[in-house]
PDB file of N, CA and C in Angstrom:
ATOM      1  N   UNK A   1     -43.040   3.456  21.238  1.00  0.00           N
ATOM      2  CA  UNK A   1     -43.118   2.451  20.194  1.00  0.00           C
ATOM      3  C   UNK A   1     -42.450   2.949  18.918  1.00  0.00           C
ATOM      4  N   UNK A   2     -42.978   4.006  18.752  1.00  0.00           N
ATOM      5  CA  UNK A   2     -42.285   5.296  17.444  1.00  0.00           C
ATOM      6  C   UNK A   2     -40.343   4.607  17.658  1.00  0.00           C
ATOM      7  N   UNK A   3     -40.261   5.450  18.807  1.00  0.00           N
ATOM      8  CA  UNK A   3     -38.917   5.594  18.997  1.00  0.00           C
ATOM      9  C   UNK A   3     -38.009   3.934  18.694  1.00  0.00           C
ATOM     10  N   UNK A   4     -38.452   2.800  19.205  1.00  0.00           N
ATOM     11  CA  UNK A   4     -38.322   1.602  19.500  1.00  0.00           C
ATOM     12  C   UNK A   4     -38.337   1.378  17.508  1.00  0.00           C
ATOM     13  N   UNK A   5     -39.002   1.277  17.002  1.00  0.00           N
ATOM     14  CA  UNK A   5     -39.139   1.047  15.903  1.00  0.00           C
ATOM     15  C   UNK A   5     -37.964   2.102  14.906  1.00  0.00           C
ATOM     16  N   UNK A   6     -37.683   3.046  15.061  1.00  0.00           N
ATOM     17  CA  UNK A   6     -36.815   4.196  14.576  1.00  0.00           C
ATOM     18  C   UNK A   6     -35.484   3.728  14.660  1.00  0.00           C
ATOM     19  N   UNK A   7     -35.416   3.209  15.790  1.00  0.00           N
ATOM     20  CA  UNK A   7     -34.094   2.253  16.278  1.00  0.00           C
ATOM     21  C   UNK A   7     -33.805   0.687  15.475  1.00  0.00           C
ATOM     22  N   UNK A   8     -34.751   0.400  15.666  1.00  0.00           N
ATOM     23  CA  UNK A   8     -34.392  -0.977  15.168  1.00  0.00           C
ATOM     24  C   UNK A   8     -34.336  -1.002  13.281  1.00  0.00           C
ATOM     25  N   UNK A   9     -34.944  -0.124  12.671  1.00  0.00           N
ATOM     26  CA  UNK A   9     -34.274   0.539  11.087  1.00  0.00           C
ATOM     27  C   UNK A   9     -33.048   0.650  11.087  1.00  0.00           C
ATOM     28  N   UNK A  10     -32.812   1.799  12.138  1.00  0.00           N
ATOM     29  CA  UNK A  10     -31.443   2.449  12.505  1.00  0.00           C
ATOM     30  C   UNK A  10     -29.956   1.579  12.272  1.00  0.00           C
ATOM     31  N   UNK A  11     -30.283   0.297  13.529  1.00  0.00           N
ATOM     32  CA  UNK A  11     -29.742  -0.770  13.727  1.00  0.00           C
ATOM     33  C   UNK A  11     -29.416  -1.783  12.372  1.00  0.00           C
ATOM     34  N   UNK A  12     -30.730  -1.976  11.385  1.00  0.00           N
ATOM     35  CA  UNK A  12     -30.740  -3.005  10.692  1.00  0.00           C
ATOM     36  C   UNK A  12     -29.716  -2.137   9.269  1.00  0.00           C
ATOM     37  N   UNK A  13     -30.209  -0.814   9.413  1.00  0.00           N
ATOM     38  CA  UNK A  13     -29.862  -0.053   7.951  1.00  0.00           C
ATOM     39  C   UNK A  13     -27.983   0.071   8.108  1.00  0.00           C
ATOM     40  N   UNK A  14     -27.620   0.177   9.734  1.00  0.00           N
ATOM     41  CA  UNK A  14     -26.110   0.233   9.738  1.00  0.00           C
ATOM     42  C   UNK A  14     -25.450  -1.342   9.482  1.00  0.00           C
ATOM     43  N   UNK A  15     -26.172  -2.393  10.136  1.00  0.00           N
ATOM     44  CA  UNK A  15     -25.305  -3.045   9.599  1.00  0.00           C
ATOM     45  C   UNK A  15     -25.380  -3.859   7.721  1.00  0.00           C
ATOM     46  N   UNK A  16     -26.541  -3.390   7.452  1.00  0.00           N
ATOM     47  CA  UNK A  16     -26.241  -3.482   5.925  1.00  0.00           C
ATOM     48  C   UNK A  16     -24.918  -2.703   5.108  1.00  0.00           C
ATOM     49  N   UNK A  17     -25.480  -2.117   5.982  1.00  0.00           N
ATOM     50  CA  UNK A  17     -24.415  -0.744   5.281  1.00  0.00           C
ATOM     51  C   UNK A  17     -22.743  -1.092   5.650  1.00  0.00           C
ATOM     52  N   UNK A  18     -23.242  -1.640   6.285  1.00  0.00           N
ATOM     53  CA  UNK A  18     -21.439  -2.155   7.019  1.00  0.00           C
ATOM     54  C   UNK A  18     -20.996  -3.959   6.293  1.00  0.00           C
ATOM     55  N   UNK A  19     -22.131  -4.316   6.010  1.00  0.00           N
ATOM     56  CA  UNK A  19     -21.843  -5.650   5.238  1.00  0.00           C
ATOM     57  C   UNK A  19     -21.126  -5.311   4.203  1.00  0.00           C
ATOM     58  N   UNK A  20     -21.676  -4.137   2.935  1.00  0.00           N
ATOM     59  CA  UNK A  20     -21.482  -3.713   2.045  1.00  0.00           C
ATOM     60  C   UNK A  20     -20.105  -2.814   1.540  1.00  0.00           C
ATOM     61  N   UNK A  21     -19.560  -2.305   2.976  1.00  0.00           N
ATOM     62  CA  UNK A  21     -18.432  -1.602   3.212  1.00  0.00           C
ATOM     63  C   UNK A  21     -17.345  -2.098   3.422  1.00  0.00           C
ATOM     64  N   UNK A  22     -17.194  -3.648   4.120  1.00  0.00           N
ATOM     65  CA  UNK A  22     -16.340  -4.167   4.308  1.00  0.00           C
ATOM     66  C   UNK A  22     -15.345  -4.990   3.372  1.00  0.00           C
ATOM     67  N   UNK A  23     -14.015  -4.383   3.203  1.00  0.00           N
ATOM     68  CA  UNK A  23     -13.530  -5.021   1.997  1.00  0.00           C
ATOM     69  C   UNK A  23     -12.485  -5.855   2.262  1.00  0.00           C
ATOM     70  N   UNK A  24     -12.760  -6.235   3.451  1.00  0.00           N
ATOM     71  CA  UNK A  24     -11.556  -7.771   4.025  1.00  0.00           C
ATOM     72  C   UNK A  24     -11.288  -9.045   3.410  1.00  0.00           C
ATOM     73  N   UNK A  25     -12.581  -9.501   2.564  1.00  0.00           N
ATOM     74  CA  UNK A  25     -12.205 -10.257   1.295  1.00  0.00           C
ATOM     75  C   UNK A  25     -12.371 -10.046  -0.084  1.00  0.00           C
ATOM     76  N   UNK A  26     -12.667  -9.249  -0.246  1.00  0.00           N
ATOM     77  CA  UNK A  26     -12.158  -8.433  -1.771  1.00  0.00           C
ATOM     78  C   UNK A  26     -10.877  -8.354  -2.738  1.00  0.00           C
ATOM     79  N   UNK A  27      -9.920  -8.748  -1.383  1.00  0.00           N
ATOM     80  CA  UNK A  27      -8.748  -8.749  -2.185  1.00  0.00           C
ATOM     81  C   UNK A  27      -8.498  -9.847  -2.558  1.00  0.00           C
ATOM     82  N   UNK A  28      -9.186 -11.566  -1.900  1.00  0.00           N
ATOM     83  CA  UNK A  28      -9.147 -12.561  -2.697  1.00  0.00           C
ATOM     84  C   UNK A  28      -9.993 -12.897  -3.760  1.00  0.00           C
ATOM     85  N   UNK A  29     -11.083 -12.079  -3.429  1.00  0.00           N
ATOM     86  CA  UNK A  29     -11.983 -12.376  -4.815  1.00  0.00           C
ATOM     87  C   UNK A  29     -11.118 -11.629  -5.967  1.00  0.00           C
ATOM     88  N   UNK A  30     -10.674 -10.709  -5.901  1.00  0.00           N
ATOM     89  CA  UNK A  30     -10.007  -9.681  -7.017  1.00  0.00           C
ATOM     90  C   UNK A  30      -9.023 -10.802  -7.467  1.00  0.00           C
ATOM     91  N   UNK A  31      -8.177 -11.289  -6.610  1.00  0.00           N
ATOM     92  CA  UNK A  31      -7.720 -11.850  -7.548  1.00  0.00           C
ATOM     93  C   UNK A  31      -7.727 -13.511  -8.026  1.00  0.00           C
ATOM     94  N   UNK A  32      -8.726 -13.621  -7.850  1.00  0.00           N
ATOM     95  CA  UNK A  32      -9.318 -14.952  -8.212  1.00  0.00           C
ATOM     96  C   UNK A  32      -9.598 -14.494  -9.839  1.00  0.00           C
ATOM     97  N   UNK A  33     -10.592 -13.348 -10.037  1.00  0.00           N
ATOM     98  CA  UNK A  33     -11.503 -13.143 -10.426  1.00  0.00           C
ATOM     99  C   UNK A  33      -9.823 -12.515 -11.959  1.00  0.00           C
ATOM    100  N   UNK A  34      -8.838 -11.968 -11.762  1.00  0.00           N
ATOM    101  CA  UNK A  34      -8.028 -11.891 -12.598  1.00  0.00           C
ATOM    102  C   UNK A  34      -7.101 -12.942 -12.806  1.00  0.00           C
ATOM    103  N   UNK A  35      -7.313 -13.952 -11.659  1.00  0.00           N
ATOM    104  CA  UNK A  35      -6.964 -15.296 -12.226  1.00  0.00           C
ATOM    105  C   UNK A  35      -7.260 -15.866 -13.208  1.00  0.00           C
ATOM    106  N   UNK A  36      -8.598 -16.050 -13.199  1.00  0.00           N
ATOM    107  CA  UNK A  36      -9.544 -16.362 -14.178  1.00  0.00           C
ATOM    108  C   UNK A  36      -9.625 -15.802 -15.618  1.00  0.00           C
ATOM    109  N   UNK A  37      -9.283 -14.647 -15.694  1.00  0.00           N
ATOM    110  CA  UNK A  37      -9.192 -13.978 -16.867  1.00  0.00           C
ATOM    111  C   UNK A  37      -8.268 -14.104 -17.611  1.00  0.00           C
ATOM    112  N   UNK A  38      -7.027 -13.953 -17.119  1.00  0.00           N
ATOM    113  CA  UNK A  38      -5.445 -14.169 -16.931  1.00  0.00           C
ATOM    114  C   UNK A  38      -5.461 -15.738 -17.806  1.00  0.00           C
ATOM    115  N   UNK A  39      -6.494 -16.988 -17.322  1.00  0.00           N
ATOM    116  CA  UNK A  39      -6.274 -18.115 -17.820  1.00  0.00           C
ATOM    117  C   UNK A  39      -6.983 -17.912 -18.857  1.00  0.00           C
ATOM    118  N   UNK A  40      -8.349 -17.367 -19.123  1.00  0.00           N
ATOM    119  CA  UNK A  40      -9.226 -17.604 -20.442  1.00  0.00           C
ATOM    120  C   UNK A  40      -8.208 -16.786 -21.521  1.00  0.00           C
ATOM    121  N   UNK A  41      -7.665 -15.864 -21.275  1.00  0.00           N
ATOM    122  CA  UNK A  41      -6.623 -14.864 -22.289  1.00  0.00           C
ATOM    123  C   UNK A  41      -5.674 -15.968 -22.806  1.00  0.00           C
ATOM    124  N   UNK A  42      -5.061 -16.795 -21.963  1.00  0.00           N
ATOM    125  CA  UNK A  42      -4.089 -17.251 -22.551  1.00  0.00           C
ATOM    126  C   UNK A  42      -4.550 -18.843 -22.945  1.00  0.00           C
ATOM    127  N   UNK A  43      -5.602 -19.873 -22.803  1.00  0.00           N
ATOM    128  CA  UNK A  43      -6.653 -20.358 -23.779  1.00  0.00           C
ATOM    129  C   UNK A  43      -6.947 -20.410 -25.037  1.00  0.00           C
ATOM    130  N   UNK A  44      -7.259 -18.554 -25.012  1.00  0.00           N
ATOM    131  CA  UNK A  44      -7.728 -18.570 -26.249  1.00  0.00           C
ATOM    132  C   UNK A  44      -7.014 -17.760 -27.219  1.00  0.00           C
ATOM    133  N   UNK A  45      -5.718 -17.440 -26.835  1.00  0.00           N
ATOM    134  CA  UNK A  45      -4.020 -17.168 -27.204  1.00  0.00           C
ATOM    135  C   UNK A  45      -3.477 -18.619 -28.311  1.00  0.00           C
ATOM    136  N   UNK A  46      -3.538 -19.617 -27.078  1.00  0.00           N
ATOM    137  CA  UNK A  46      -3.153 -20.993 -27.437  1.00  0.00           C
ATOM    138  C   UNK A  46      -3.994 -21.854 -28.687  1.00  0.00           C
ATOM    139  N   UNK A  47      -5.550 -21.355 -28.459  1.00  0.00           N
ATOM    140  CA  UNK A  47      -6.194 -22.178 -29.812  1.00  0.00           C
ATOM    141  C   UNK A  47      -6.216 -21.563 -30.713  1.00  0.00           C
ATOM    142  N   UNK A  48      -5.652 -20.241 -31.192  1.00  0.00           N
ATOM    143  CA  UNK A  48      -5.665 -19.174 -31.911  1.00  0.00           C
ATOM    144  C   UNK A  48      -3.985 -19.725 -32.587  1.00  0.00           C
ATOM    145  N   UNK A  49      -3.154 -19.643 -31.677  1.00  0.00           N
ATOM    146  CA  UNK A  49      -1.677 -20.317 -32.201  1.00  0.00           C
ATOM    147  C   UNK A  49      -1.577 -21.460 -32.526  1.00  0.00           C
ATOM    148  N   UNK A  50      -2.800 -22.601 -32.180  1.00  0.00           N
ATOM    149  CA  UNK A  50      -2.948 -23.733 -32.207  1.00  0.00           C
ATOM    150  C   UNK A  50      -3.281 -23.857 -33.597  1.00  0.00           C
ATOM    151  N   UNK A  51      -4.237 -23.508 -34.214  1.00  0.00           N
ATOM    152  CA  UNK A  51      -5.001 -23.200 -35.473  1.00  0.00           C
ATOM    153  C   UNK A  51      -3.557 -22.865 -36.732  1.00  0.00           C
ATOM    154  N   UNK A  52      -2.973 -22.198 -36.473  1.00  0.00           N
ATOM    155  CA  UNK A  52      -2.494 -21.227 -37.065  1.00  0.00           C
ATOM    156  C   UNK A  52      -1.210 -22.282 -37.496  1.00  0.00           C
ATOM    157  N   UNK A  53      -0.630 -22.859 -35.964  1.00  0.00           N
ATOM    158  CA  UNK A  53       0.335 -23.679 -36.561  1.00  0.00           C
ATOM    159  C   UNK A  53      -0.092 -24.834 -37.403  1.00  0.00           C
ATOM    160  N   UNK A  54      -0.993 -25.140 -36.809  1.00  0.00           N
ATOM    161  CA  UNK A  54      -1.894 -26.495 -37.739  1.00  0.00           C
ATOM    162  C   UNK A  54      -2.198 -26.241 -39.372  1.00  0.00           C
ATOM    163  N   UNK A  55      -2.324 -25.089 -39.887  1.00  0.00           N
ATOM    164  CA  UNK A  55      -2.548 -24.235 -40.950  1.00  0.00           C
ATOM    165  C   UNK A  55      -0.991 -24.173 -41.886  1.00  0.00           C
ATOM    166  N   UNK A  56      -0.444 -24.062 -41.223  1.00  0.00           N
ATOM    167  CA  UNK A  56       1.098 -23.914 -41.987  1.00  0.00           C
ATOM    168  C   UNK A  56       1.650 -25.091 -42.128  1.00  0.00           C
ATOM    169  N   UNK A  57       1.544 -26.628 -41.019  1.00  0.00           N
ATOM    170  CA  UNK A  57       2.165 -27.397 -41.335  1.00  0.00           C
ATOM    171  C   UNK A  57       1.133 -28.513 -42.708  1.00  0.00           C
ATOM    172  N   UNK A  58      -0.125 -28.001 -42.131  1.00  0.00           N
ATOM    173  CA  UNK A  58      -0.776 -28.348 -44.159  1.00  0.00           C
ATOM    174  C   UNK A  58      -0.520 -27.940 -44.886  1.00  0.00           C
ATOM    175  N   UNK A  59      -0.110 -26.815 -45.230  1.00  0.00           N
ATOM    176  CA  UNK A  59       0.300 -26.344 -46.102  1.00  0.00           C
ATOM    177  C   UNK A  59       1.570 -26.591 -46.483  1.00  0.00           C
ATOM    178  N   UNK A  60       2.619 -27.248 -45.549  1.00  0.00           N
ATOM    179  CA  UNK A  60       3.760 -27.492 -45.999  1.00  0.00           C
ATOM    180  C   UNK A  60       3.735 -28.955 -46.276  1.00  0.00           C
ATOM    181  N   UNK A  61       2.804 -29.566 -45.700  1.00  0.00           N
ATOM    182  CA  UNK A  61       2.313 -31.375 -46.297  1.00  0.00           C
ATOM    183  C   UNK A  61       1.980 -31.527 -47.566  1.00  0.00           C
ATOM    184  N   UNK A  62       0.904 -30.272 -48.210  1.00  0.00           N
ATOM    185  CA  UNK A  62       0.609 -30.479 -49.348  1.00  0.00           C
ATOM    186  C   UNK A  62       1.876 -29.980 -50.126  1.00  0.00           C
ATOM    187  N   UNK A  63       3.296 -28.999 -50.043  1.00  0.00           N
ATOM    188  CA  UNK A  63       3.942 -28.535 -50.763  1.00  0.00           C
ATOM    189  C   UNK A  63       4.652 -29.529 -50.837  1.00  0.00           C
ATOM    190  N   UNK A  64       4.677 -30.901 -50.040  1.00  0.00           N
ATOM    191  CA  UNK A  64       6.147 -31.533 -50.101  1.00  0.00           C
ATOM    192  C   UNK A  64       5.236 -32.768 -50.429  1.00  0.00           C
ATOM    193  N   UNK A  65       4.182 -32.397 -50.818  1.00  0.00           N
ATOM    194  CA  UNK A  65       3.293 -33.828 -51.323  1.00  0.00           C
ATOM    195  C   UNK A  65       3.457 -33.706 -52.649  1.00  0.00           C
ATOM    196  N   UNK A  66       3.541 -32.946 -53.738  1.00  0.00           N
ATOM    197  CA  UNK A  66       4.034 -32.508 -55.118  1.00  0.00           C
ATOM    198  C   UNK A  66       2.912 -32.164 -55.690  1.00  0.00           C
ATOM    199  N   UNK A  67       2.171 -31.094 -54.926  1.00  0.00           N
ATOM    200  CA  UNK A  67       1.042 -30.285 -55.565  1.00  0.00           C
ATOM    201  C   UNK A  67       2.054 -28.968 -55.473  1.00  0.00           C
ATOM    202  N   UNK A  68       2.101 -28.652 -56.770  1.00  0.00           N
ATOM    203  CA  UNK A  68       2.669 -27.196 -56.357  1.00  0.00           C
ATOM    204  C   UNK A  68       2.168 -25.822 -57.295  1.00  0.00           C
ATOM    205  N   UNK A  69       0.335 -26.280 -57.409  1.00  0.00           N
ATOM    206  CA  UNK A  69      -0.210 -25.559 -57.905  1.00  0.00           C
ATOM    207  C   UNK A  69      -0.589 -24.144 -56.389  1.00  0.00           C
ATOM    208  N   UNK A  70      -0.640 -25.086 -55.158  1.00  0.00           N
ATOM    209  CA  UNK A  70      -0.685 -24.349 -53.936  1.00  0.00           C
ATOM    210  C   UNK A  70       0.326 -23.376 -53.670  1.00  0.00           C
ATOM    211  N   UNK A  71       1.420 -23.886 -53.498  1.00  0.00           N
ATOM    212  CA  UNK A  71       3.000 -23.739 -52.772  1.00  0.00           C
ATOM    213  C   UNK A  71       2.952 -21.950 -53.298  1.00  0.00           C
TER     214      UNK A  71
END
């Protein structure tokens, strides 16, 4: 019974261990997973340049509006 039971640990502990080892789809998660990053980087690239251009062309609305206490 000992032995029978020793085995079936044996059995259950290798194939965990082998679930955990196997890296046959890893390489699509990897690059899903720098897909993903890859898009939020360039997101928040774009609302950062977005801002920025939006910022300069007020500023050139109010200079050509004839406030030129700003300018």
């Amino acid at each position: 019974m000992l032995l029978g039971l020793y085995m079936w640990i044996q059995t259950i502990k290798g194939e965990f261990r082998a679930r955990f080892e196997d890296e046959t789809g890893a390489v699509a998660t990897e690059y899903v997973l720098l897909l993903a990053l890859i898009a939020l980087a360039i997101t928040a690239g774009m609302v950062v340049l977005a801002t920025a251009i939006n910022q300069k062309f007020s500023d050139a609305g109010t200079c050509l509006g004839g406030v030129p206490a700003s300018c």
